[in-house]
C-alpha atoms as a PDB file:
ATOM      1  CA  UNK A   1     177.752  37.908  16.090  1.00  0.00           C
ATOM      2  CA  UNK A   2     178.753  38.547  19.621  1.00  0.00           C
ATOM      3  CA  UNK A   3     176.238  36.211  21.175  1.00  0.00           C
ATOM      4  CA  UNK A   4     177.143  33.572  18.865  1.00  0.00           C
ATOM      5  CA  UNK A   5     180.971  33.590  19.860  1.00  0.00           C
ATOM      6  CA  UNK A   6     179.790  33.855  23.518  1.00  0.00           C
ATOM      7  CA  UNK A   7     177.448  30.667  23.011  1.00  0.00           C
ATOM      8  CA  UNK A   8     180.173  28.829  21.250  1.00  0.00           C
ATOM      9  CA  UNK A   9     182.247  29.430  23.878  1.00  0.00           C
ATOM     10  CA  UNK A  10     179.843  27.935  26.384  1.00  0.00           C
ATOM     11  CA  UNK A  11     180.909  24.312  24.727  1.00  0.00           C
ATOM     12  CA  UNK A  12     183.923  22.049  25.455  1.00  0.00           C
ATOM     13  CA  UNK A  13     184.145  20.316  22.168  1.00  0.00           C
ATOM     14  CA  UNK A  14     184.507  23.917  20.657  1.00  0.00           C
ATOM     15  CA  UNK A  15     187.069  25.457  23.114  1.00  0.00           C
ATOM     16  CA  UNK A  16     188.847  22.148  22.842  1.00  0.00           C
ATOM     17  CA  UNK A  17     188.762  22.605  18.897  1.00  0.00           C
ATOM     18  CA  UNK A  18     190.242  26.085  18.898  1.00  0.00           C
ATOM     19  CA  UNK A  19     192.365  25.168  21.695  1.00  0.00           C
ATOM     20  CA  UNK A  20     193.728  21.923  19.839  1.00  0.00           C
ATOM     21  CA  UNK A  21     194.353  24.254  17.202  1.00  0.00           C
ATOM     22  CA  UNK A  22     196.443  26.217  19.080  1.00  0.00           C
ATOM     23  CA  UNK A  23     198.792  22.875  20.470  1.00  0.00           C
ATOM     24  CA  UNK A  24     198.678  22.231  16.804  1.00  0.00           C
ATOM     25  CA  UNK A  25     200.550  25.071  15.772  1.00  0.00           C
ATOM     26  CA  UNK A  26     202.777  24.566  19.057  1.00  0.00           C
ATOM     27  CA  UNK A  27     203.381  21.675  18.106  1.00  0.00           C
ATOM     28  CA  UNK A  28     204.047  21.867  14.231  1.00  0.00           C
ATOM     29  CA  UNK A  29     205.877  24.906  14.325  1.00  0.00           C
ATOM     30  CA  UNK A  30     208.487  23.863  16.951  1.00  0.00           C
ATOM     31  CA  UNK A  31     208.900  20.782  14.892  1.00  0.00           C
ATOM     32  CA  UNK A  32     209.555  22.890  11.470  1.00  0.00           C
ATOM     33  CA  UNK A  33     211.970  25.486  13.567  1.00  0.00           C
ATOM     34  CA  UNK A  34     213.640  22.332  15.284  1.00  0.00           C
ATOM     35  CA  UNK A  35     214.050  20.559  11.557  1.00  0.00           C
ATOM     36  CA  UNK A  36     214.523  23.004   9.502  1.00  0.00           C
ATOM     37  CA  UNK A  37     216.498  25.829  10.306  1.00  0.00           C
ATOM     38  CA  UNK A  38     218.635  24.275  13.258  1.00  0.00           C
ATOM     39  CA  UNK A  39     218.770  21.245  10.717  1.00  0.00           C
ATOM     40  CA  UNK A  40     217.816  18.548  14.096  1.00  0.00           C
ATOM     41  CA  UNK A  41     216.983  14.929  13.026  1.00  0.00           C
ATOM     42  CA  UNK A  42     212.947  15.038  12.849  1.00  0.00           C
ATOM     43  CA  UNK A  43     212.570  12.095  14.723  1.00  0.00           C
ATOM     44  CA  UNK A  44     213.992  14.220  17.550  1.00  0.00           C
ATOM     45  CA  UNK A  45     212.471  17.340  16.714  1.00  0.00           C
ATOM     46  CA  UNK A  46     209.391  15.344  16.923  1.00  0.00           C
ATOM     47  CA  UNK A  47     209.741  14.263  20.219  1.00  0.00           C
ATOM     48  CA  UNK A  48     210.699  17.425  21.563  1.00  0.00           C
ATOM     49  CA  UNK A  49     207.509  19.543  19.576  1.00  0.00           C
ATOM     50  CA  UNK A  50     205.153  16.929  21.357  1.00  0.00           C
ATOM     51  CA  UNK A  51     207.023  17.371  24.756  1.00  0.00           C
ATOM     52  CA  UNK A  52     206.425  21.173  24.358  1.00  0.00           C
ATOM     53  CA  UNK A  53     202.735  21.131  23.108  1.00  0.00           C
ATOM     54  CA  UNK A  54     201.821  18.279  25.978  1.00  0.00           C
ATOM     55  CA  UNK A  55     203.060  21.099  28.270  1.00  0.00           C
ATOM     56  CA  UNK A  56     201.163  23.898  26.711  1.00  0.00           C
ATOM     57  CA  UNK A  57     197.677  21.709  26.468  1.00  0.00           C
ATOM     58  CA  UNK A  58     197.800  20.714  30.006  1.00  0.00           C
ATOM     59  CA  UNK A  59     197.579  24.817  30.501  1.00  0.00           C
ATOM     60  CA  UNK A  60     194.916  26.228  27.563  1.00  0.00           C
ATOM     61  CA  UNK A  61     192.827  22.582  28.862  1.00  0.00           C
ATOM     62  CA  UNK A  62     192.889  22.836  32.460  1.00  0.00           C
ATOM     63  CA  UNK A  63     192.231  26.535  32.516  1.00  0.00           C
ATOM     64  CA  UNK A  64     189.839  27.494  29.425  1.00  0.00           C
ATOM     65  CA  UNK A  65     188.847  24.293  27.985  1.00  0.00           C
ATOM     66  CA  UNK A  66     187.469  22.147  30.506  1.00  0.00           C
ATOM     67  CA  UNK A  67     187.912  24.983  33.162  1.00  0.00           C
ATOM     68  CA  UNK A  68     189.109  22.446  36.041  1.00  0.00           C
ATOM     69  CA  UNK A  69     188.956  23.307  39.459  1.00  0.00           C
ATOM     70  CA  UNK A  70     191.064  22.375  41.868  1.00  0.00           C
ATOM     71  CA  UNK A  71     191.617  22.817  45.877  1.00  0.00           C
ATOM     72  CA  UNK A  72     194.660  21.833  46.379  1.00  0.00           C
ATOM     73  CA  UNK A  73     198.273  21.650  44.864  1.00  0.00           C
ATOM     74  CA  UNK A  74     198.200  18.049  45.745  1.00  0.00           C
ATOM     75  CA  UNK A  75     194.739  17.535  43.899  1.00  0.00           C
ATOM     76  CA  UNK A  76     196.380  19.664  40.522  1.00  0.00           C
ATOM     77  CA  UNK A  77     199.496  18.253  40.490  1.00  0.00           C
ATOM     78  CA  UNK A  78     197.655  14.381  40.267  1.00  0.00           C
ATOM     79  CA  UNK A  79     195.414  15.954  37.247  1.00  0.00           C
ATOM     80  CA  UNK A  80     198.315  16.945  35.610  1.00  0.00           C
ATOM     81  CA  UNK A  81     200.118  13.822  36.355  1.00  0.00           C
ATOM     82  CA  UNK A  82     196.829  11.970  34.605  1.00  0.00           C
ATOM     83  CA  UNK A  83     197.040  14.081  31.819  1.00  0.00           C
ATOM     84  CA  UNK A  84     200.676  13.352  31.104  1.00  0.00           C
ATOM     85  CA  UNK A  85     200.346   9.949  31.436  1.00  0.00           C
ATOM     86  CA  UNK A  86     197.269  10.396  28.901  1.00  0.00           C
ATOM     87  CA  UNK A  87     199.463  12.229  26.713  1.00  0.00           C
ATOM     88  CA  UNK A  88     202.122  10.124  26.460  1.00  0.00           C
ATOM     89  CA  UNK A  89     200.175   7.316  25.297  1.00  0.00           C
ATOM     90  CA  UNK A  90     199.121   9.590  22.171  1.00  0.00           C
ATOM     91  CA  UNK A  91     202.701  10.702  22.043  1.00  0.00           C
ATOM     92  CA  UNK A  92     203.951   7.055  21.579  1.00  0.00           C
ATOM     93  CA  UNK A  93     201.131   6.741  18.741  1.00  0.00           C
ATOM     94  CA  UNK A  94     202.910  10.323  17.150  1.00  0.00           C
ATOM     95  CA  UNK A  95     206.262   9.609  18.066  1.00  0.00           C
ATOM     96  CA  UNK A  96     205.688   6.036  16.780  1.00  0.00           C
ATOM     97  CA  UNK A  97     203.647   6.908  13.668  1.00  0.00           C
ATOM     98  CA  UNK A  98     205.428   9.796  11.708  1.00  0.00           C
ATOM     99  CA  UNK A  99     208.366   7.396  11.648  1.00  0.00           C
ATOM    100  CA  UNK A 100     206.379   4.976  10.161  1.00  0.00           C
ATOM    101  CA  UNK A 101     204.618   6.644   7.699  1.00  0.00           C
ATOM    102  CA  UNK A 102     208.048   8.305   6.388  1.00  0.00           C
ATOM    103  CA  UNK A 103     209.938   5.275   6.186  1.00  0.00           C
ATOM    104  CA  UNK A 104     207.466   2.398   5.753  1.00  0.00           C
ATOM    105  CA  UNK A 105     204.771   4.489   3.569  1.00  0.00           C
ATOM    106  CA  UNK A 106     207.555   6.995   1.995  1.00  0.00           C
ATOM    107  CA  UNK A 107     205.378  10.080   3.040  1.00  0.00           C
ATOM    108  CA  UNK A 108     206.623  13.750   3.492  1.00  0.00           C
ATOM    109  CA  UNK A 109     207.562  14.467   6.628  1.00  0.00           C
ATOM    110  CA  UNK A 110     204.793  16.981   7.143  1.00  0.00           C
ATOM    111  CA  UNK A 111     202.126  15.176   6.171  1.00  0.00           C
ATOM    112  CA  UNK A 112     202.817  12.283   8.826  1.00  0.00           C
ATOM    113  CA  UNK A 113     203.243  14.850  11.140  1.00  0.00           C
ATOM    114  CA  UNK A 114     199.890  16.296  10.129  1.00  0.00           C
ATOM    115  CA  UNK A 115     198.173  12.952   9.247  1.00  0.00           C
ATOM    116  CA  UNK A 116     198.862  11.291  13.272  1.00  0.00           C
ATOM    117  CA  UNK A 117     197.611  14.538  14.575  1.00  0.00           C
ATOM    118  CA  UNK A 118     194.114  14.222  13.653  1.00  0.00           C
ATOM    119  CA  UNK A 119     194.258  10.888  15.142  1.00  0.00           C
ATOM    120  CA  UNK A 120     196.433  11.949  18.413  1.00  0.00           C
ATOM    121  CA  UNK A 121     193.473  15.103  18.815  1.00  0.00           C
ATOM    122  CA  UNK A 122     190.839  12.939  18.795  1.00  0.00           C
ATOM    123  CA  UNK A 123     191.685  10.854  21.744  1.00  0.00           C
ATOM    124  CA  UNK A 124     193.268  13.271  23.301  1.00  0.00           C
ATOM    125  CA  UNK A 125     189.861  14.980  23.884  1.00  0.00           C
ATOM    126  CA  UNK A 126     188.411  11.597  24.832  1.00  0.00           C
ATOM    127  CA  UNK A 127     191.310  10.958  27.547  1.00  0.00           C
ATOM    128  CA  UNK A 128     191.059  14.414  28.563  1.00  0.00           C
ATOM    129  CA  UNK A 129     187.453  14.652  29.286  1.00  0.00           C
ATOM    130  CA  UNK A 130     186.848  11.054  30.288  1.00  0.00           C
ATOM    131  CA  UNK A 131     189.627  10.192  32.605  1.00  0.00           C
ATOM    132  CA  UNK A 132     191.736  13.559  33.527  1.00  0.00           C
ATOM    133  CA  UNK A 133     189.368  16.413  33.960  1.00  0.00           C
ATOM    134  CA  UNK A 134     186.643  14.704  34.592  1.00  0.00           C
ATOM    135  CA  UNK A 135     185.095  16.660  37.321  1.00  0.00           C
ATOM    136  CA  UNK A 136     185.248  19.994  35.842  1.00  0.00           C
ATOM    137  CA  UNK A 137     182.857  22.996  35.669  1.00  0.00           C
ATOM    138  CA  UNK A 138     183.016  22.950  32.144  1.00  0.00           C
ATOM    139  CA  UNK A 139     179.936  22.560  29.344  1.00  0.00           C
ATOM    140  CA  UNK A 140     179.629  19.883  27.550  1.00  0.00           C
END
């Protein structure tokens, strides 16, 4: 069982799975504590949750997913300047799209929220292999 964990470990798309699910839960949860119990509009509490999980995927992907290297602070802080601006394209499609599937479709809040983050972690892998860590010592 071991070697299987250790060999599924060995590939991005997996680490980025487990690792998405993490910024998932970052995400979602912040947004449920943010509208729920301190009662915030969730078209605010959706913009902050997605500010807070960009934050905390920049971290899990540069260090365990795609296991980026870098020499400099210089050289890190432009990768993580890539990956925000990466980011915040997605986060336009979220911030954008659980708005419009409340109040255009009439669907729970939740389930937007849940429904543009399949779509947001999709791309967000794409971006994030393609065009911000590109030159990683990560497995494919």
């Amino acid at each position: 069982m071991l070697h299987v964990v250790k060999k599924l470990y060995h590939d991005s798309r997996i680490r980025y799975l487990f690792f998405g699910g993490c910024t998932t839960l970052v995400n979602l949860g912040l947004f449920a504590v943010l509208k729920g119990p301190l009662g915030i509009d969730y078209r605010i509490s959706n913009f902050f949750s997605v500010a807070a999980a960009i934050c905390f995927a920049f971290v899990v992907n540069k260090l365990f997913v795609f296991q980026s290297k870098t020499s400099s602070f210089t050289e890190g802080f432009r990768e993580f300047i890539r990956f925000v601006l990466g980011r915040l394209v997605t986060m336009a499609v979220e911030v954008g799209g659980v708005p419009f599937c409340v109040e255009i479709l009439h669907q729970p809040e939740m389930i937007a929220k849940l429904e543009t983050q399949v779509i947001v972690t999709v791309v967000n892998y794409f971006i994030s292999k393609f065009l911000v860590f590109k030159s990683t010592g990560g497995k494919v």
